[in-house]
C-alpha atoms as a PDB file:
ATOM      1  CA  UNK A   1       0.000   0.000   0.000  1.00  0.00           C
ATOM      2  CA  UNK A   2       1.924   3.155  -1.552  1.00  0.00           C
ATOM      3  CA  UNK A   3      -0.553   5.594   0.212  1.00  0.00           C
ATOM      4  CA  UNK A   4      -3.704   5.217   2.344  1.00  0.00           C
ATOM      5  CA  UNK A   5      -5.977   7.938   0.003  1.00  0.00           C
ATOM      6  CA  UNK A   6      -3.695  10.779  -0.161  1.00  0.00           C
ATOM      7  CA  UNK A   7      -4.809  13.288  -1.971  1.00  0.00           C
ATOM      8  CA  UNK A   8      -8.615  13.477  -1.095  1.00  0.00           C
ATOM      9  CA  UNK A   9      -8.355  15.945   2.099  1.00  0.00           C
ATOM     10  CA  UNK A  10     -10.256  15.031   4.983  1.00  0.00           C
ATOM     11  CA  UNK A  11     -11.345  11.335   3.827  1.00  0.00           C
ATOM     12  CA  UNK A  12      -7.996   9.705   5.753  1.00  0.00           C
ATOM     13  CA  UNK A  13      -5.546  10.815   7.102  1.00  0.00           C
ATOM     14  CA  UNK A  14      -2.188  10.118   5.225  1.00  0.00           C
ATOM     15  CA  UNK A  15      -0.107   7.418   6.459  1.00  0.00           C
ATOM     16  CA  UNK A  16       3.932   6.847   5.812  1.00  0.00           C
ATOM     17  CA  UNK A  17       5.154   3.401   5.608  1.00  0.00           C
ATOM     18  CA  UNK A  18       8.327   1.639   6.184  1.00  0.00           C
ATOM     19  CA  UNK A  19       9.558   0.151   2.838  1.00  0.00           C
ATOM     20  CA  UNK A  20      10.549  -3.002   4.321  1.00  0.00           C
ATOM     21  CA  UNK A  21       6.817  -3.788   4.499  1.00  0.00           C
ATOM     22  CA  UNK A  22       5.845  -2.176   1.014  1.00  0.00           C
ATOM     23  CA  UNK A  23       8.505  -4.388  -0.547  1.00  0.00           C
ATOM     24  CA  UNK A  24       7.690  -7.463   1.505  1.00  0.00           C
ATOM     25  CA  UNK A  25       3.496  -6.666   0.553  1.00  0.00           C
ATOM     26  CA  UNK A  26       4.915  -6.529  -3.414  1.00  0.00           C
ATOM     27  CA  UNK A  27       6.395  -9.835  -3.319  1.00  0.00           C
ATOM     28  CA  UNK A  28       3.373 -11.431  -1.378  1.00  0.00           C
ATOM     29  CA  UNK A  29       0.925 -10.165  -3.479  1.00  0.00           C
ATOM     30  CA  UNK A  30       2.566 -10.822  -6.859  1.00  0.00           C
ATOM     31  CA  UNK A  31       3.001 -14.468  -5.809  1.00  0.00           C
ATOM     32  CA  UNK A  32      -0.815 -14.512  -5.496  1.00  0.00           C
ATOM     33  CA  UNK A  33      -1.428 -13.063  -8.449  1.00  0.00           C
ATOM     34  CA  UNK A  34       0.976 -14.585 -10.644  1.00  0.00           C
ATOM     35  CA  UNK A  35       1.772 -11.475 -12.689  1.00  0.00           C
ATOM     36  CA  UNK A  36       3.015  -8.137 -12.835  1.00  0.00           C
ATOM     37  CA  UNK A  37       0.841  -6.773 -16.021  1.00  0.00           C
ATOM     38  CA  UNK A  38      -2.579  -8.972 -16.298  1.00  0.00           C
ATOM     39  CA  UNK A  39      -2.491 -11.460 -18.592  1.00  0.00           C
ATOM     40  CA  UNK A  40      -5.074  -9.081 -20.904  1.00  0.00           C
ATOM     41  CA  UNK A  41      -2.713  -6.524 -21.477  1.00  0.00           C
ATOM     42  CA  UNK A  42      -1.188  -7.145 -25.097  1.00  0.00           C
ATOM     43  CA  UNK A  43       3.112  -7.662 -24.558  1.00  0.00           C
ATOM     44  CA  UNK A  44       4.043  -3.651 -24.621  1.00  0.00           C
ATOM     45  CA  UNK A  45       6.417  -2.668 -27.969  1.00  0.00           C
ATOM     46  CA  UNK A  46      10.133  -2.294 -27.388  1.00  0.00           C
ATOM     47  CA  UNK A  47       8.881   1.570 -27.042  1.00  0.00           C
ATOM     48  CA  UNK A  48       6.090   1.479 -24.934  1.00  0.00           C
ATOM     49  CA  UNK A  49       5.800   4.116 -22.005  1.00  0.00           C
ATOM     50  CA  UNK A  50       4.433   2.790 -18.160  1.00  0.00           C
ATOM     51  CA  UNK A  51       3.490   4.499 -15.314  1.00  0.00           C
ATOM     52  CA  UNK A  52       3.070   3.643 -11.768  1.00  0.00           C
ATOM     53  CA  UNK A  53       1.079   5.815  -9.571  1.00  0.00           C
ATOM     54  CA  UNK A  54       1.254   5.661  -5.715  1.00  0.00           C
ATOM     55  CA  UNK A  55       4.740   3.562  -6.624  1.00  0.00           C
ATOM     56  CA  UNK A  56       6.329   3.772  -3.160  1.00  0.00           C
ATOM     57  CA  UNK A  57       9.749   2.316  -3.103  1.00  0.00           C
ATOM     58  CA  UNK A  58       9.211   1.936  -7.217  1.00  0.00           C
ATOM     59  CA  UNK A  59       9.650  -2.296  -6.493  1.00  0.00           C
ATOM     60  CA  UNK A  60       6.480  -3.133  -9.020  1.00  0.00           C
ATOM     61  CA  UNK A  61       8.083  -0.490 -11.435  1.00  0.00           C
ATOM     62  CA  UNK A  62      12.098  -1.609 -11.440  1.00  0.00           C
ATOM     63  CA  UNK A  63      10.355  -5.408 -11.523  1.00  0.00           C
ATOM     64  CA  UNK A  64       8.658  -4.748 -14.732  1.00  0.00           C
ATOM     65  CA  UNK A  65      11.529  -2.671 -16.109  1.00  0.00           C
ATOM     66  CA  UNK A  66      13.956  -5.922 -16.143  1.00  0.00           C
ATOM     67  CA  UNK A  67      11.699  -7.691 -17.786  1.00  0.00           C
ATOM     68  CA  UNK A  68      11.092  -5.020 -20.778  1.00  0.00           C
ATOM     69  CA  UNK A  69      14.117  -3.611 -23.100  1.00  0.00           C
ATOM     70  CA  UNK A  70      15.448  -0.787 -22.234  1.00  0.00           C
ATOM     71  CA  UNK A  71      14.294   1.506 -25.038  1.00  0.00           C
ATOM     72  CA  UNK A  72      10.948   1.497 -22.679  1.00  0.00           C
ATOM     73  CA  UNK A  73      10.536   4.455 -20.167  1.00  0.00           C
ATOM     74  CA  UNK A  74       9.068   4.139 -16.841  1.00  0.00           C
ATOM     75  CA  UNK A  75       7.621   7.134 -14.817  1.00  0.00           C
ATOM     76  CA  UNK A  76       6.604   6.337 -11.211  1.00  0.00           C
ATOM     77  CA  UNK A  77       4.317   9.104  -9.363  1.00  0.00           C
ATOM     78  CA  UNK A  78       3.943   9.245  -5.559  1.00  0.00           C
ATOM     79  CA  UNK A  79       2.452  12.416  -3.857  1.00  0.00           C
ATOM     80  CA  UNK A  80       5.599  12.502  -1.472  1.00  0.00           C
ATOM     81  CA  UNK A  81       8.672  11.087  -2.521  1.00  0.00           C
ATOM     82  CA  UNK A  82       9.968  10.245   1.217  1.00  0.00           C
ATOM     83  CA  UNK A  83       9.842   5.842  -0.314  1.00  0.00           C
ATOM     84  CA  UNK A  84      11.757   7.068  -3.431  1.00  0.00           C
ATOM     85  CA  UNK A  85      14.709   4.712  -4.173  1.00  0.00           C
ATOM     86  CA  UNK A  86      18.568   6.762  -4.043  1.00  0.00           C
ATOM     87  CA  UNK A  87      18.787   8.338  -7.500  1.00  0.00           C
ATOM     88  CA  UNK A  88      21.836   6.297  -8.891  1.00  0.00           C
ATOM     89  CA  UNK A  89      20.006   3.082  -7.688  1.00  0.00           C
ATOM     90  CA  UNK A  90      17.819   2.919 -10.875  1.00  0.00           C
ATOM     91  CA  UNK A  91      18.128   2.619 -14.325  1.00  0.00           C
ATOM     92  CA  UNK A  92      18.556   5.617 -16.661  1.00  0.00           C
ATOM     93  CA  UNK A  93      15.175   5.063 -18.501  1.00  0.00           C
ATOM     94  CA  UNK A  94      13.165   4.933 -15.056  1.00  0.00           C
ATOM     95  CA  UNK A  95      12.505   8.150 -13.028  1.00  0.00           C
ATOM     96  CA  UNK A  96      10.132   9.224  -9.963  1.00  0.00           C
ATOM     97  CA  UNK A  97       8.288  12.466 -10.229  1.00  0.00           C
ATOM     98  CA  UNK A  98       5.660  13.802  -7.045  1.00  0.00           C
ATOM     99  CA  UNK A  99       2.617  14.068  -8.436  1.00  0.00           C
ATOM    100  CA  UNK A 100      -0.769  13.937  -6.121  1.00  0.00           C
ATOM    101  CA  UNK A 101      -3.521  11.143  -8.168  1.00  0.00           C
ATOM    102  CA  UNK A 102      -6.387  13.412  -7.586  1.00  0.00           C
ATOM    103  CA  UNK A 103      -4.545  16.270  -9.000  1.00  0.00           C
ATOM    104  CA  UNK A 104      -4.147  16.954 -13.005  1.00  0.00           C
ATOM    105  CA  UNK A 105      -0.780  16.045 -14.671  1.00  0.00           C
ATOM    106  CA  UNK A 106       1.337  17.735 -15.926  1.00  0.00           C
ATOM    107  CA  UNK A 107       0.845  18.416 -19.466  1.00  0.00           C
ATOM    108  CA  UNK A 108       3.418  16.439 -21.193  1.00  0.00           C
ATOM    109  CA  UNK A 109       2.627  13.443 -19.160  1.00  0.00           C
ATOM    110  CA  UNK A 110      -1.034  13.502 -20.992  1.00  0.00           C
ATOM    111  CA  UNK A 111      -1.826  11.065 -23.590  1.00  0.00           C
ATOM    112  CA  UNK A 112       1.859   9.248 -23.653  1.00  0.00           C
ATOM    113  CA  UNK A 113       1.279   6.335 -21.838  1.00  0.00           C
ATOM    114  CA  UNK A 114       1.000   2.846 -23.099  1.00  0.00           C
ATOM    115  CA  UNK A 115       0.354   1.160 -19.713  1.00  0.00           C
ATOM    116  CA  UNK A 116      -0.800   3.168 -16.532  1.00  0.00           C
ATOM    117  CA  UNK A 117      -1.036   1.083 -13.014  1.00  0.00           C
ATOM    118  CA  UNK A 118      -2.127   2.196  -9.213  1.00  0.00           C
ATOM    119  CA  UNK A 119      -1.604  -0.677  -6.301  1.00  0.00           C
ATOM    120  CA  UNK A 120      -2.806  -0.390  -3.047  1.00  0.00           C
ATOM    121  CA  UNK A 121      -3.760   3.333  -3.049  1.00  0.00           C
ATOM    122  CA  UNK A 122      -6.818   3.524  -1.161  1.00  0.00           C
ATOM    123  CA  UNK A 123      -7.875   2.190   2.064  1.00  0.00           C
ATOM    124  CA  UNK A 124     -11.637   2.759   1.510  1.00  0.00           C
ATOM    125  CA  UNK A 125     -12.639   4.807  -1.798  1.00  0.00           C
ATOM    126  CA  UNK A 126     -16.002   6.505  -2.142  1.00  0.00           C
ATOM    127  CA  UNK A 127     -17.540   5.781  -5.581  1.00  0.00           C
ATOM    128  CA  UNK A 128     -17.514   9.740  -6.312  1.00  0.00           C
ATOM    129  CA  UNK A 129     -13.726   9.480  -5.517  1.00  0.00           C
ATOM    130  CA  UNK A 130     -13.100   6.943  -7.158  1.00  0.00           C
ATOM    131  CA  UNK A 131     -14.827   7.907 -10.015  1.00  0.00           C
ATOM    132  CA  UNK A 132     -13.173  10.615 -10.179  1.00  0.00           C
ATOM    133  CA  UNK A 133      -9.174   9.409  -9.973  1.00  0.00           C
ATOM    134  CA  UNK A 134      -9.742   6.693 -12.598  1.00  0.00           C
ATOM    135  CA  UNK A 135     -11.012   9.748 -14.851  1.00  0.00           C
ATOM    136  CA  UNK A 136      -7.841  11.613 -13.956  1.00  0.00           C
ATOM    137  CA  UNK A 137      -5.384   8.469 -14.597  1.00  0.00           C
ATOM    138  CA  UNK A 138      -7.062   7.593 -18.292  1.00  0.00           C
ATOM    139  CA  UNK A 139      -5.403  11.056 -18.992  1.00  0.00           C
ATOM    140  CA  UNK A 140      -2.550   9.753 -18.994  1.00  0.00           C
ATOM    141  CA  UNK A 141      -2.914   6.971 -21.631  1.00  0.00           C
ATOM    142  CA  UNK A 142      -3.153   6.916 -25.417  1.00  0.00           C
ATOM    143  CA  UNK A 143      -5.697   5.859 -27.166  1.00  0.00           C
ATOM    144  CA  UNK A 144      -5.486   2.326 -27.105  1.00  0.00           C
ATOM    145  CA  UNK A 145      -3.716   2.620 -23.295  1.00  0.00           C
ATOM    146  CA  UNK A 146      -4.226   0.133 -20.760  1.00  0.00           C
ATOM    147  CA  UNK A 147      -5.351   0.671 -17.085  1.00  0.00           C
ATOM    148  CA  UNK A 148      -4.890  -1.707 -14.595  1.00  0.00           C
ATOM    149  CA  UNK A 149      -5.670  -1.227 -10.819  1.00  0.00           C
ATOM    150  CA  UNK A 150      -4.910  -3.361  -7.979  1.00  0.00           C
ATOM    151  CA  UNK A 151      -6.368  -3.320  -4.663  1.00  0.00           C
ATOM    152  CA  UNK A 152      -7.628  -5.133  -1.113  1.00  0.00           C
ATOM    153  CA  UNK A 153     -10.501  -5.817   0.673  1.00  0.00           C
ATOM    154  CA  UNK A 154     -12.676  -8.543   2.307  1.00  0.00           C
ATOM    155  CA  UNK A 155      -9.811  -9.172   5.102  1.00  0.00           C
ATOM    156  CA  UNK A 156     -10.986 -11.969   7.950  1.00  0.00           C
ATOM    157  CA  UNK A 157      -9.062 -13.326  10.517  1.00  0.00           C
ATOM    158  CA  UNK A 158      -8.900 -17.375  11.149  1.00  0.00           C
ATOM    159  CA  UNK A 159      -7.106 -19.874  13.805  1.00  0.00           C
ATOM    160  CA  UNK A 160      -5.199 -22.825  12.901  1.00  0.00           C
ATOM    161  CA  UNK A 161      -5.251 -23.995  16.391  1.00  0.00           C
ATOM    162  CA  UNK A 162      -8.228 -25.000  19.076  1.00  0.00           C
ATOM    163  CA  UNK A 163      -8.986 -22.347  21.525  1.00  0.00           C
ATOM    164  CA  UNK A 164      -6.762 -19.965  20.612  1.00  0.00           C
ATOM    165  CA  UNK A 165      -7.797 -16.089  20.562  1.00  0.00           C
ATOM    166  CA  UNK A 166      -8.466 -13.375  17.684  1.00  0.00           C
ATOM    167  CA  UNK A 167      -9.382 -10.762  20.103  1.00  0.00           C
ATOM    168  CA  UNK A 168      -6.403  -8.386  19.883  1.00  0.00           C
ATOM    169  CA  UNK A 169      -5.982  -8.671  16.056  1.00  0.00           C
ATOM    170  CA  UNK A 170      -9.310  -8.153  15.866  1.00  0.00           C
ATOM    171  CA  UNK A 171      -9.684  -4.905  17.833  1.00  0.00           C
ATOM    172  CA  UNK A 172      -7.115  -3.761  15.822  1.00  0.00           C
ATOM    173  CA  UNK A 173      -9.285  -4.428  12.482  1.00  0.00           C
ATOM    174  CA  UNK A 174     -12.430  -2.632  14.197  1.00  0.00           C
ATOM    175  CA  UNK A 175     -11.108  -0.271  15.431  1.00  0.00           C
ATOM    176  CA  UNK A 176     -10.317   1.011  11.634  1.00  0.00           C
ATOM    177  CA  UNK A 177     -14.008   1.794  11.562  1.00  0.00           C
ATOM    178  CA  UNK A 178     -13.577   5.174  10.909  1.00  0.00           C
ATOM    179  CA  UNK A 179     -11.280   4.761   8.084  1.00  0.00           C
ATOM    180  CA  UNK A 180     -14.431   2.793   6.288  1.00  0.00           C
ATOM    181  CA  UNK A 181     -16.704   4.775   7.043  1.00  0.00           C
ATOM    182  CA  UNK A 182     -17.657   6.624   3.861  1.00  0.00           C
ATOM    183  CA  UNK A 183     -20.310   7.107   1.822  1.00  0.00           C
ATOM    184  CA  UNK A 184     -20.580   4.268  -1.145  1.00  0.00           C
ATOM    185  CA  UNK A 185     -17.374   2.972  -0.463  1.00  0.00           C
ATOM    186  CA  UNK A 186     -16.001   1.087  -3.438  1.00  0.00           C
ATOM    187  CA  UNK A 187     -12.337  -0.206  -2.972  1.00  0.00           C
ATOM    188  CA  UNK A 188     -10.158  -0.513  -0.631  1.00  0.00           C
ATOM    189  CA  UNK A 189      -8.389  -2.356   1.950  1.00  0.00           C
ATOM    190  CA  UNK A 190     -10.137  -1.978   4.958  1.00  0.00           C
ATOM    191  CA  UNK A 191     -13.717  -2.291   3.297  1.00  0.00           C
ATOM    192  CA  UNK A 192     -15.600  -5.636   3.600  1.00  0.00           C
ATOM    193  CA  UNK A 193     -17.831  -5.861   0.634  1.00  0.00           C
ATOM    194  CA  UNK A 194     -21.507  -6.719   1.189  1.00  0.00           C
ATOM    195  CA  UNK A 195     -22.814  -6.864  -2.459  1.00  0.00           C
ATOM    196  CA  UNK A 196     -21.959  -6.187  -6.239  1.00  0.00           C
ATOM    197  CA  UNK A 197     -19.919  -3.078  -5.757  1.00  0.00           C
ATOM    198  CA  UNK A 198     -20.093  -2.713  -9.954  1.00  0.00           C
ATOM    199  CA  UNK A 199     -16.703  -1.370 -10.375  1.00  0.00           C
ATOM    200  CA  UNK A 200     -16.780  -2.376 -14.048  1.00  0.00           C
ATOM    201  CA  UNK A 201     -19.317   0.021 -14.527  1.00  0.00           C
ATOM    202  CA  UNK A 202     -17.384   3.061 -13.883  1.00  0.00           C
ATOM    203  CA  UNK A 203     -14.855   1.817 -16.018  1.00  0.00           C
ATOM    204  CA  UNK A 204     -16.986   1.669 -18.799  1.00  0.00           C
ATOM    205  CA  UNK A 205     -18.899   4.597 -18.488  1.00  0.00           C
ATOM    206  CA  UNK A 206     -15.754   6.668 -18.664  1.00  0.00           C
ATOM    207  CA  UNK A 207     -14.758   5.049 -22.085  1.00  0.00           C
ATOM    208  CA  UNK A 208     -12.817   2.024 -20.624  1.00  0.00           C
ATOM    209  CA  UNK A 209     -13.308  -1.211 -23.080  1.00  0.00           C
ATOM    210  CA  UNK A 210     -12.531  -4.506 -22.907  1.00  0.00           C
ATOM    211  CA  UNK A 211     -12.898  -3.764 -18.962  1.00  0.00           C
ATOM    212  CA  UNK A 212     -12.284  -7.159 -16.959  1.00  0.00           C
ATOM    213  CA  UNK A 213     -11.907  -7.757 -13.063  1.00  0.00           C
ATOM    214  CA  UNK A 214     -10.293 -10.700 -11.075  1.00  0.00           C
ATOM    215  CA  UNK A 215     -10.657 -11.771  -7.585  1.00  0.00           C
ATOM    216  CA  UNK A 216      -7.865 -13.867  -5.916  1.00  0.00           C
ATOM    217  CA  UNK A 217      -7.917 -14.621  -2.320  1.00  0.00           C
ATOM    218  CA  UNK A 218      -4.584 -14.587  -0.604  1.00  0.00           C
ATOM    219  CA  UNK A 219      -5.204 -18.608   0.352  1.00  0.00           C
ATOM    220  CA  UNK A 220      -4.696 -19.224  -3.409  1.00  0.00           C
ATOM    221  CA  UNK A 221      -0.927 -18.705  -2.785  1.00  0.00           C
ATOM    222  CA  UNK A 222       0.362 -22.354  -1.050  1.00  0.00           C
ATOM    223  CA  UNK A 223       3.925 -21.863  -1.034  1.00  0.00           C
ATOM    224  CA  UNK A 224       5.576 -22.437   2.638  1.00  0.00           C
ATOM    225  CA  UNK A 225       8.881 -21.103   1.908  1.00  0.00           C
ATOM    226  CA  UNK A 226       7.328 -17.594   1.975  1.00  0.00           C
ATOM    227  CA  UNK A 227       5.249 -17.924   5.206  1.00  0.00           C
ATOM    228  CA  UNK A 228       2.158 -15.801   4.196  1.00  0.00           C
ATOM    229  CA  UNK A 229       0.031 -17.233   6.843  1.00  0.00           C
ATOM    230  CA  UNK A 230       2.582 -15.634   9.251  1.00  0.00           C
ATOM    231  CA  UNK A 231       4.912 -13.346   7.594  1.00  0.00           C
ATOM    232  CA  UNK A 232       2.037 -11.769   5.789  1.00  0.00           C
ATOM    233  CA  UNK A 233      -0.302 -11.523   8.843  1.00  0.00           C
ATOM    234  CA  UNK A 234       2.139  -9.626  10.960  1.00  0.00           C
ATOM    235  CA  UNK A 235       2.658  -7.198   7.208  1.00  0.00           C
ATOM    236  CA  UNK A 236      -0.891  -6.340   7.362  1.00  0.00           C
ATOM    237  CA  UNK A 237      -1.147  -5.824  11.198  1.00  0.00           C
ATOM    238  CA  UNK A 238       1.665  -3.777  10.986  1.00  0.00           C
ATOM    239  CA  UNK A 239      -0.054  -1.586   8.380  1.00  0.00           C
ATOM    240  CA  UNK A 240      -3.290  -1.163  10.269  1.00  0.00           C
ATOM    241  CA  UNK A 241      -1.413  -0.276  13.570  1.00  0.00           C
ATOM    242  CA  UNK A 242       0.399   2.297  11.841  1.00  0.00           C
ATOM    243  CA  UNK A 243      -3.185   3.515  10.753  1.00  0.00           C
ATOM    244  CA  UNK A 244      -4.242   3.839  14.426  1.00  0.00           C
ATOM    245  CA  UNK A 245      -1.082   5.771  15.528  1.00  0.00           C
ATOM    246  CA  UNK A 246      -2.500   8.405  12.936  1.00  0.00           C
ATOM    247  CA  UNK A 247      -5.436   8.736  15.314  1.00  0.00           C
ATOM    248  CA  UNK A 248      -3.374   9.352  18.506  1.00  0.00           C
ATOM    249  CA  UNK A 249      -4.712  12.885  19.887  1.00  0.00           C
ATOM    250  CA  UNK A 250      -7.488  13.400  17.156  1.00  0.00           C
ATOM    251  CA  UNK A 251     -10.316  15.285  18.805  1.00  0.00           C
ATOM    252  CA  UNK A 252     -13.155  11.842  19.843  1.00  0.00           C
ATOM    253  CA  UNK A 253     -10.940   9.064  19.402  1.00  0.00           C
ATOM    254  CA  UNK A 254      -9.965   7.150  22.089  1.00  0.00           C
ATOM    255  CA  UNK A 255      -6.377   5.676  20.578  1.00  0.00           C
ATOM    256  CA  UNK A 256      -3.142   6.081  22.332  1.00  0.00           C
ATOM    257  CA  UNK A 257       0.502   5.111  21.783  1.00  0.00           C
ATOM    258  CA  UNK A 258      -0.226   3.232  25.443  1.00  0.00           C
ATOM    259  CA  UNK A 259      -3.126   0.942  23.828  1.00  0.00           C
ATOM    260  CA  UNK A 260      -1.388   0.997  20.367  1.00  0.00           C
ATOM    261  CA  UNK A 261       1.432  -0.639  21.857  1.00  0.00           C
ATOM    262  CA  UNK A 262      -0.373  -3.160  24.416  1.00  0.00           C
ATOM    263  CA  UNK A 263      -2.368  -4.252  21.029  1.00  0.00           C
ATOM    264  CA  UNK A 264       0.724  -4.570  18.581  1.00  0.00           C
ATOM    265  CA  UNK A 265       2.195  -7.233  21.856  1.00  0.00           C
ATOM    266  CA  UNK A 266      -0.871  -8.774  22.007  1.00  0.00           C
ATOM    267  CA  UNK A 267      -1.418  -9.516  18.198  1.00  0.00           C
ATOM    268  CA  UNK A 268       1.641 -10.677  17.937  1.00  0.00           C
ATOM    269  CA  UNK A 269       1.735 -13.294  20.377  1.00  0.00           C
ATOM    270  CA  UNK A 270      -2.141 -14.273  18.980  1.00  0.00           C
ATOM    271  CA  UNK A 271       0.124 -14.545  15.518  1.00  0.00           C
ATOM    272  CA  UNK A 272       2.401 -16.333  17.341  1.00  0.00           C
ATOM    273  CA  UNK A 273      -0.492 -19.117  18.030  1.00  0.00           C
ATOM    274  CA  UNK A 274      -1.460 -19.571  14.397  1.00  0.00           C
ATOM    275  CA  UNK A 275      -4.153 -16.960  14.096  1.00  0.00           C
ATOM    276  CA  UNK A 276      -3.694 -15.822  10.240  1.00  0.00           C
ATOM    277  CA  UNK A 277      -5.589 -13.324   7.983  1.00  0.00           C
ATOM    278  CA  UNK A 278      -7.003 -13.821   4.152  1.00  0.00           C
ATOM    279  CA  UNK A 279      -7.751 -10.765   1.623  1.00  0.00           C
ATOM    280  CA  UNK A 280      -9.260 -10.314  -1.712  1.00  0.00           C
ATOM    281  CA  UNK A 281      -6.639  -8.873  -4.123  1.00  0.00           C
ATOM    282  CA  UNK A 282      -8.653  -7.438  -6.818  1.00  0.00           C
ATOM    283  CA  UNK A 283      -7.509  -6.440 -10.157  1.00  0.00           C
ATOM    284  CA  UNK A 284      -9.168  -4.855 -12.949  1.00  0.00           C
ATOM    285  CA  UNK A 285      -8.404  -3.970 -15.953  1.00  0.00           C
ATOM    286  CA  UNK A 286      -9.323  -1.785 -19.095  1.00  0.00           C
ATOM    287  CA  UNK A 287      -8.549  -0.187 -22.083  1.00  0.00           C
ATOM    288  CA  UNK A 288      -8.923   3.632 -23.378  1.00  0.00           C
ATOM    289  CA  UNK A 289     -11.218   3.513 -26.559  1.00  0.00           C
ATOM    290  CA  UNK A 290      -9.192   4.288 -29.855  1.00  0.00           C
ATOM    291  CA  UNK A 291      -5.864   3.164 -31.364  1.00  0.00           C
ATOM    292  CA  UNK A 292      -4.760   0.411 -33.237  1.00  0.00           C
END
């Protein structure tokens, strides 16, 4: 998660992350996946121009980039650079520009795109918001660009063993209430989905074609040498604790570093027992009307 819904003042507040975790999140949810560009997105030309917004550390970006030539160019946007890699530590035909995803872009930056992608951005994105960024990104492409957008929700908790308890992991999860509490919410990690939520059709009524979404639950990646059930638990607790902090001394909430702390112990040790999480990781894709 490159950014919990920066951008949209007064929805969230903003959250930094360490990029230990962002990188660590990459590589788990790739592995469930199973790709880097979905498998409906035509091979880009020896040419081609992609963009990552809310690219954090860059890892999805400098992964695609080996696998391309490098007469492609990669642009990744964040709205602070403070998970930039070093400049030096990149290659010459990648760069990182700031650049807010509910802001427009810069002018040269509109229409040159072959590829555009966003992971993770949101954390629970009303419909109207949502709307609205996806309109701002298909700037971006050419005609004939692709979209794709990646994204959480649906987490639960589980035990492996008898008897053993949920309760601090799962305070942790509720008390995120706040941070899900918006009107129409449409996407994002810390929604739970109660019904058809329709994406497509925003897609497609902003000129997206050949629009197509995926679900994969996190339980579709067996592979024990990565210890998802664990590794990947403690990740995501990580990520929602560092949501709480954000609510330490805001005016009605009752968080603070004291119970913050007595929680993370807690979860830990409940992680400790074999309590695990799932998540959706949704992808959808689609292309801007025109071209070739």
């Amino acid at each position: 998660m490159a950014q919990l819904q920066k951008g949209s003042p007064g929805i969230f507040p903003a959250v930094e992350e360490a990029t230990e975790r962002l990188d660590e999140q990459h590589i788990f949810t790739t592995k469930t996946l199973g790709f880097l560009l979905h498998p409906h997105i035509p091979a880009p030309s020896v040419t081609a121009k992609i963009a990552d917004v809310g690219t954090a550390t860059g890892i999805w970006l400098l992964d695609v980039a080996k696998t391309l030539p490098p007469t492609c160019a990669f642009t990744g946007f964040d709205a602070t650079p403070s998970s930039f890699p070093p400049p030096g530590s990149y290659p010459p035909n990648v760069s990182f520009q700031i650049q807010d995803m509910y802001s427009p872009f810069p002018e040269d930056k509109l229409g040159t795109y072959d590829i555009v992608t966003v992971r993770f951005v949101s954390s629970g994105t009303p419909r109207a918001d949502w709307t609205r960024v996806v309109k701002n990104l298909t700037t971006l492409l050419k005609p004939g660009g692709w979209l794709q957008w990646i994204n959480s929700c649906n987490f639960a908790l589980y035990s492996s063993v008898p008897g053993t308890s949920r309760a601090a992991c799962q305070e942790i999860y509720n008390g995120l209430d706040s941070f899900r509490a918006g009107k129409d919410v449409v996407i994002g990690l810390m929604m739970r989905e109660g019904r058809n939520m329709r994406r497509d059709k925003i897609w497609k009524g902003l000129g997206l074609v050949h629009v197509h979404e995926d679900v994969f639950s996190t339980d579709r990646l067996q592979e024990p040498r990565l210890q998802l059930r664990d590794k990947g638990t403690r990740n995501i607790m990580d990520c929602f604790l560092g949501c709480l902090e954000s609510l330490v001394g805001v005016q009605g909430s009752d968080w603070t570093k004291e119970r913050i702390e007595r929680l993370k112990a807690d979860a830990m040790r409940e992680i400790d027992t074999g309590v695990y999480h799932t998540l959706d990781q949704v992808c959808i894709v689609g292309r801007k009307d025109g071209g070739a």
